[in-house]
N, C-alpha and C. Protein backbone atom coordinates (compact mmCIF):
# COMPACT_ATOMS: atom_id res chain seq x y z
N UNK A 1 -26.16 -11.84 19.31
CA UNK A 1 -25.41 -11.86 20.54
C UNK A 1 -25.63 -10.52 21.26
N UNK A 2 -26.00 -10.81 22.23
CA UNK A 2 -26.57 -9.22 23.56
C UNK A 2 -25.01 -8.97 23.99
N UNK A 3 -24.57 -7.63 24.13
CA UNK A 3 -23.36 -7.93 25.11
C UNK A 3 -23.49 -6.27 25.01
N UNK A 4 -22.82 -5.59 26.49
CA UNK A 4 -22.24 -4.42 27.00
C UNK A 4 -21.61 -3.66 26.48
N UNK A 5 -20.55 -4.52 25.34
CA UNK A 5 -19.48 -3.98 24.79
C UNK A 5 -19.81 -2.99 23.70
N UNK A 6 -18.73 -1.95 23.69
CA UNK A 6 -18.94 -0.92 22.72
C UNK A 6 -19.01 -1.70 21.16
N UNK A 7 -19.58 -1.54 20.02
CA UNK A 7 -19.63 -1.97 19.17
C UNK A 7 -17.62 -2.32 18.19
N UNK A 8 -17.26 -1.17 18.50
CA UNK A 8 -15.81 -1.38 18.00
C UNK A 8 -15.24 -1.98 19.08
N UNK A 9 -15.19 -2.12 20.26
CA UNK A 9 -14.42 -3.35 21.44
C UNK A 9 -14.68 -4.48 20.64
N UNK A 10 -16.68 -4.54 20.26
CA UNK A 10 -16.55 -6.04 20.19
C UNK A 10 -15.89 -6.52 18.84
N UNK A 11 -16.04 -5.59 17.58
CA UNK A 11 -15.15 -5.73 16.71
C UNK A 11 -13.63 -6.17 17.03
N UNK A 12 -13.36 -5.34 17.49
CA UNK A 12 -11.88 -6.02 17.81
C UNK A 12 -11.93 -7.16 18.12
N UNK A 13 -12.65 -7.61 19.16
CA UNK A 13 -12.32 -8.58 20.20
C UNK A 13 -12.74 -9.87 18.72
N UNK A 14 -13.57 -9.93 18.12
CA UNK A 14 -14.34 -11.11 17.30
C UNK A 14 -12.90 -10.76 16.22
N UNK A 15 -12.18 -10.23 16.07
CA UNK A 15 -11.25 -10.11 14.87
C UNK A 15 -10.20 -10.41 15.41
N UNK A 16 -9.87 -10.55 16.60
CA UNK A 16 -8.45 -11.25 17.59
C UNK A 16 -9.20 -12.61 17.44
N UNK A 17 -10.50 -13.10 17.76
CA UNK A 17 -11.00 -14.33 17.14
C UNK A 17 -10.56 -14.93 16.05
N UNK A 18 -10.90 -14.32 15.00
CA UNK A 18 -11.14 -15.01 13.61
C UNK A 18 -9.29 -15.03 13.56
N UNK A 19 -8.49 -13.91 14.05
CA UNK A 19 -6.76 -14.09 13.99
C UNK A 19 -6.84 -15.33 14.24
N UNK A 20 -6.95 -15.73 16.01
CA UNK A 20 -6.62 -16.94 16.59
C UNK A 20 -6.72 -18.09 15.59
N UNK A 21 -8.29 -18.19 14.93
CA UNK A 21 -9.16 -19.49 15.05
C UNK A 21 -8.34 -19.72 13.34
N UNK A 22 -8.11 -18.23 12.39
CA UNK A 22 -7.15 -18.91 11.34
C UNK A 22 -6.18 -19.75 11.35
N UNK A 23 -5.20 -18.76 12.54
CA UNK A 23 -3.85 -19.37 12.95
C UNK A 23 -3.71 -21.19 13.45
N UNK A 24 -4.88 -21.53 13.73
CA UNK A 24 -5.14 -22.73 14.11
C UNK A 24 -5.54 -23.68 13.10
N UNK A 25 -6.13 -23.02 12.36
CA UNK A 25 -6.61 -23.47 11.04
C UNK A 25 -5.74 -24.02 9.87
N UNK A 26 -4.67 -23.20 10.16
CA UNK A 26 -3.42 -23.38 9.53
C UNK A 26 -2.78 -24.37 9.81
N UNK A 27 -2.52 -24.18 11.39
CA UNK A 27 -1.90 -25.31 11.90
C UNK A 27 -2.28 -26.78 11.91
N UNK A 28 -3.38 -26.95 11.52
CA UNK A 28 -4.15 -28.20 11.54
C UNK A 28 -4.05 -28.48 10.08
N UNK A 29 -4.23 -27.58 9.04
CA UNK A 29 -4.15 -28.01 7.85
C UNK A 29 -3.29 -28.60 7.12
N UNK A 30 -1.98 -27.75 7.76
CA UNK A 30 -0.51 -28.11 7.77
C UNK A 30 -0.10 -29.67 8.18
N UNK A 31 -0.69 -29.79 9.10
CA UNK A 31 -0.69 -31.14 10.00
C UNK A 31 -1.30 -31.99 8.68
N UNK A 32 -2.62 -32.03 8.09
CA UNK A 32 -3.16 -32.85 7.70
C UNK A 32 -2.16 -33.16 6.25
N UNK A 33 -1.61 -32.19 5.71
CA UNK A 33 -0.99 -32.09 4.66
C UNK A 33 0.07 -32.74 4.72
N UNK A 34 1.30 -32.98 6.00
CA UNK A 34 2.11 -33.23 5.97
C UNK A 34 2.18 -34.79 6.06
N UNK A 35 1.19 -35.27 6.08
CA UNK A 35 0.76 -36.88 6.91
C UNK A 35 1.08 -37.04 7.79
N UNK A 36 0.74 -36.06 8.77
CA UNK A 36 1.80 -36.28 10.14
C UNK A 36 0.06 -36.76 11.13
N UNK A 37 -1.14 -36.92 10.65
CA UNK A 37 -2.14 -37.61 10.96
C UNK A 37 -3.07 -38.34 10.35
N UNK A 38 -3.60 -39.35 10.46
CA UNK A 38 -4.97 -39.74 9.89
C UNK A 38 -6.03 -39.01 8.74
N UNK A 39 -6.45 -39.13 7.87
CA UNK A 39 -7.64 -38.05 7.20
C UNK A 39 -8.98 -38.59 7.87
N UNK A 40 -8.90 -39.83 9.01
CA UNK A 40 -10.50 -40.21 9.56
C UNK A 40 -10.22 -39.81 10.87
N UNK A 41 -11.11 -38.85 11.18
CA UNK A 41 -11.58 -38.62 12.46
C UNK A 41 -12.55 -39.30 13.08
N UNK A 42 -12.94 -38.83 14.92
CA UNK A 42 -14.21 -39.75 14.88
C UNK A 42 -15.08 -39.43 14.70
N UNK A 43 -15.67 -38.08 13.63
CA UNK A 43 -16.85 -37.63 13.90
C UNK A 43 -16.54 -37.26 12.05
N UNK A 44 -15.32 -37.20 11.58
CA UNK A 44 -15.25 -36.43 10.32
C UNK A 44 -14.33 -37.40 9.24
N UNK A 45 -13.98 -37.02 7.90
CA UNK A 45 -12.89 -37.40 7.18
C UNK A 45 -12.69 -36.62 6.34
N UNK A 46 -11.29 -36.32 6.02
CA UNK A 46 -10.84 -35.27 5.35
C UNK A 46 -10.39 -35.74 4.18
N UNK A 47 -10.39 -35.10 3.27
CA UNK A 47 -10.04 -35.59 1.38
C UNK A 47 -8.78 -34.71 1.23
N UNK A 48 -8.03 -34.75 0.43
CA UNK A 48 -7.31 -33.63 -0.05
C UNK A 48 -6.77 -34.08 -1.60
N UNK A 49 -7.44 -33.02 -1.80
CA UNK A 49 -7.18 -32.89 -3.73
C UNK A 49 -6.24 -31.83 -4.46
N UNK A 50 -5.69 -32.34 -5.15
CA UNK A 50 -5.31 -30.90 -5.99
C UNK A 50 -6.13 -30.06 -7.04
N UNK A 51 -6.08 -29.05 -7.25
CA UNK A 51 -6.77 -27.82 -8.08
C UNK A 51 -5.86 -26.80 -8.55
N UNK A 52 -6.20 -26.59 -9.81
CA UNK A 52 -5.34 -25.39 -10.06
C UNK A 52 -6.42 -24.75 -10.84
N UNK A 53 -5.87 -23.38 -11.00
CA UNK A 53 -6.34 -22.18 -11.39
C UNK A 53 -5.77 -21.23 -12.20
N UNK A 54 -6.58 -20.31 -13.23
CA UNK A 54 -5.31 -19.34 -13.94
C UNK A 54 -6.09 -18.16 -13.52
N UNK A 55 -5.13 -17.17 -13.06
CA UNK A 55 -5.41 -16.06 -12.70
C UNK A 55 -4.34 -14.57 -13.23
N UNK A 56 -5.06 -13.56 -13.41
CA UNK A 56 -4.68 -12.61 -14.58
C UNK A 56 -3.57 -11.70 -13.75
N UNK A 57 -3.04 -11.68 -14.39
CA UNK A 57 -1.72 -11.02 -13.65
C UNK A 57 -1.68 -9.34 -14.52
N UNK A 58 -2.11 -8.65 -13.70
CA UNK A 58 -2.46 -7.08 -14.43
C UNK A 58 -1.50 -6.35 -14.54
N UNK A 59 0.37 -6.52 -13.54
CA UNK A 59 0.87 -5.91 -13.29
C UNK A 59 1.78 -6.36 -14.83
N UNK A 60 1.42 -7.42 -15.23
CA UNK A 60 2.49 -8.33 -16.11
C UNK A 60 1.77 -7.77 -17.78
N UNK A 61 0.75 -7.74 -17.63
CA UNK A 61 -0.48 -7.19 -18.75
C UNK A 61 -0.08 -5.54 -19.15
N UNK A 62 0.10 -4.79 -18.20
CA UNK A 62 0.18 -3.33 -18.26
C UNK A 62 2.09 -3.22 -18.60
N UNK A 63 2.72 -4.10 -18.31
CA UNK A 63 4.08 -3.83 -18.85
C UNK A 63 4.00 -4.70 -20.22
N UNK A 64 3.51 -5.29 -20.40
CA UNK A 64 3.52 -5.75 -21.94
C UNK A 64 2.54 -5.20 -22.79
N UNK A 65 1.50 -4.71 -22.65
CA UNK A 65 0.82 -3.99 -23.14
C UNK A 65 0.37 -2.14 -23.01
N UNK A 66 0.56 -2.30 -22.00
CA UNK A 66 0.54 -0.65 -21.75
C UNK A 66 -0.51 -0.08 -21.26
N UNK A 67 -0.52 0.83 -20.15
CA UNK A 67 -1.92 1.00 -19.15
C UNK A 67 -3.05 1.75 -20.32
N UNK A 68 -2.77 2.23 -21.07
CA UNK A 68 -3.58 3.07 -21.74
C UNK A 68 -4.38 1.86 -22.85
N UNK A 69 -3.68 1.03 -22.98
CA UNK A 69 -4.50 0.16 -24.20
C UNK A 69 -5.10 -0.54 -23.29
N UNK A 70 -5.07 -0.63 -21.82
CA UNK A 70 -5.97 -1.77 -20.84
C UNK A 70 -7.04 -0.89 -20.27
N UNK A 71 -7.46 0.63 -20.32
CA UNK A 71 -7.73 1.42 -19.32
C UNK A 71 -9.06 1.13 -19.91
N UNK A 72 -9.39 0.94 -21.51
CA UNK A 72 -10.95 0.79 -21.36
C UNK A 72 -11.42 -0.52 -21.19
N UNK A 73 -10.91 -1.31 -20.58
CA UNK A 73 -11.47 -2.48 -20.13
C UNK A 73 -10.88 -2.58 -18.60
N UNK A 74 -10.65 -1.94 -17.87
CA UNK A 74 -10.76 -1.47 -16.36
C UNK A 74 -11.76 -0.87 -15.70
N UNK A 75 -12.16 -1.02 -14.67
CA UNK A 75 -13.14 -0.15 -13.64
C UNK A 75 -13.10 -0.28 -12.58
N UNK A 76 -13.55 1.14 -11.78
CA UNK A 76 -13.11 1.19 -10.61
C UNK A 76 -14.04 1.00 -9.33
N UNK A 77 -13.69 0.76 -8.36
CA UNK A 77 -14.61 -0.11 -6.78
C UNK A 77 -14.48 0.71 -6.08
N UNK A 78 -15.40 0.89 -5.36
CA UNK A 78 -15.00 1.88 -4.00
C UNK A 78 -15.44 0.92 -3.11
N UNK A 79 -14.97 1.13 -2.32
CA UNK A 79 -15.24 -0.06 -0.87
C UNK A 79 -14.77 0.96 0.88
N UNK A 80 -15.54 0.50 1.22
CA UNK A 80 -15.35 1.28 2.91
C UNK A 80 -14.77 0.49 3.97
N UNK A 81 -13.74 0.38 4.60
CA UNK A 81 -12.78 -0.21 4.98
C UNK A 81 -12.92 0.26 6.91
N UNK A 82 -13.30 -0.66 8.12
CA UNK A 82 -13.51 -0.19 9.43
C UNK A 82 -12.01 -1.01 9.64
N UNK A 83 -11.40 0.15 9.91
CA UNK A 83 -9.88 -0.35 10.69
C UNK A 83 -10.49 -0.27 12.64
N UNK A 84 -9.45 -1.22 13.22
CA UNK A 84 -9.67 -0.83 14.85
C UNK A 84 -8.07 -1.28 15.33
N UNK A 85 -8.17 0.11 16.45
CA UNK A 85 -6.47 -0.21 16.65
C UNK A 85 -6.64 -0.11 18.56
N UNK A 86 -5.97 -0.53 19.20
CA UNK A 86 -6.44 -0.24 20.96
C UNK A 86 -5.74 1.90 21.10
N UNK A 87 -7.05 1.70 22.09
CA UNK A 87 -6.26 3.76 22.24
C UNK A 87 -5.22 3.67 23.18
């Protein structure tokens, strides 16, 4: 995409996007969930399944076990984080 805009404008602006287009996302999902429509569209059809998952709860691990007996099986991430706020 060619555009004028300063590189962090257009950041912002595509991240007030992806806000919107979640928030909608939601709202439609919500919709589909509630049976408050059809799962056949005219172009699509929607399934909805259940799934579950087990996931490790570290905060629950380190009070029953203790940070020091978990620390050699921990490691650490560094990650670089672009915040944008309006001036």
């Amino acid at each position: 995409m060619n555009t004028n805009r300063h590189p962090v404008d257009e950041l912002a602006d595509i991240r007030a996007t992806i806000r919107h287009l979640q928030e909608r996302e939601g709202n439609l999902r919500a919709a589909i969930l509630a049976g408050a429509c059809s799962l056949t569209g005219d172009q699509h059809l929607a399934t909805v399944t259940t799934q579950s998952t087990q996931r490790f709860d570290k905060a629950a691990a380190i009070r029953a076990l203790g940070m020091e007996r978990l620390r050699p099986f921990m490691s650490e991430a560094e990650f670089k984080i672009v915040k944008v706020r309006a001036r």
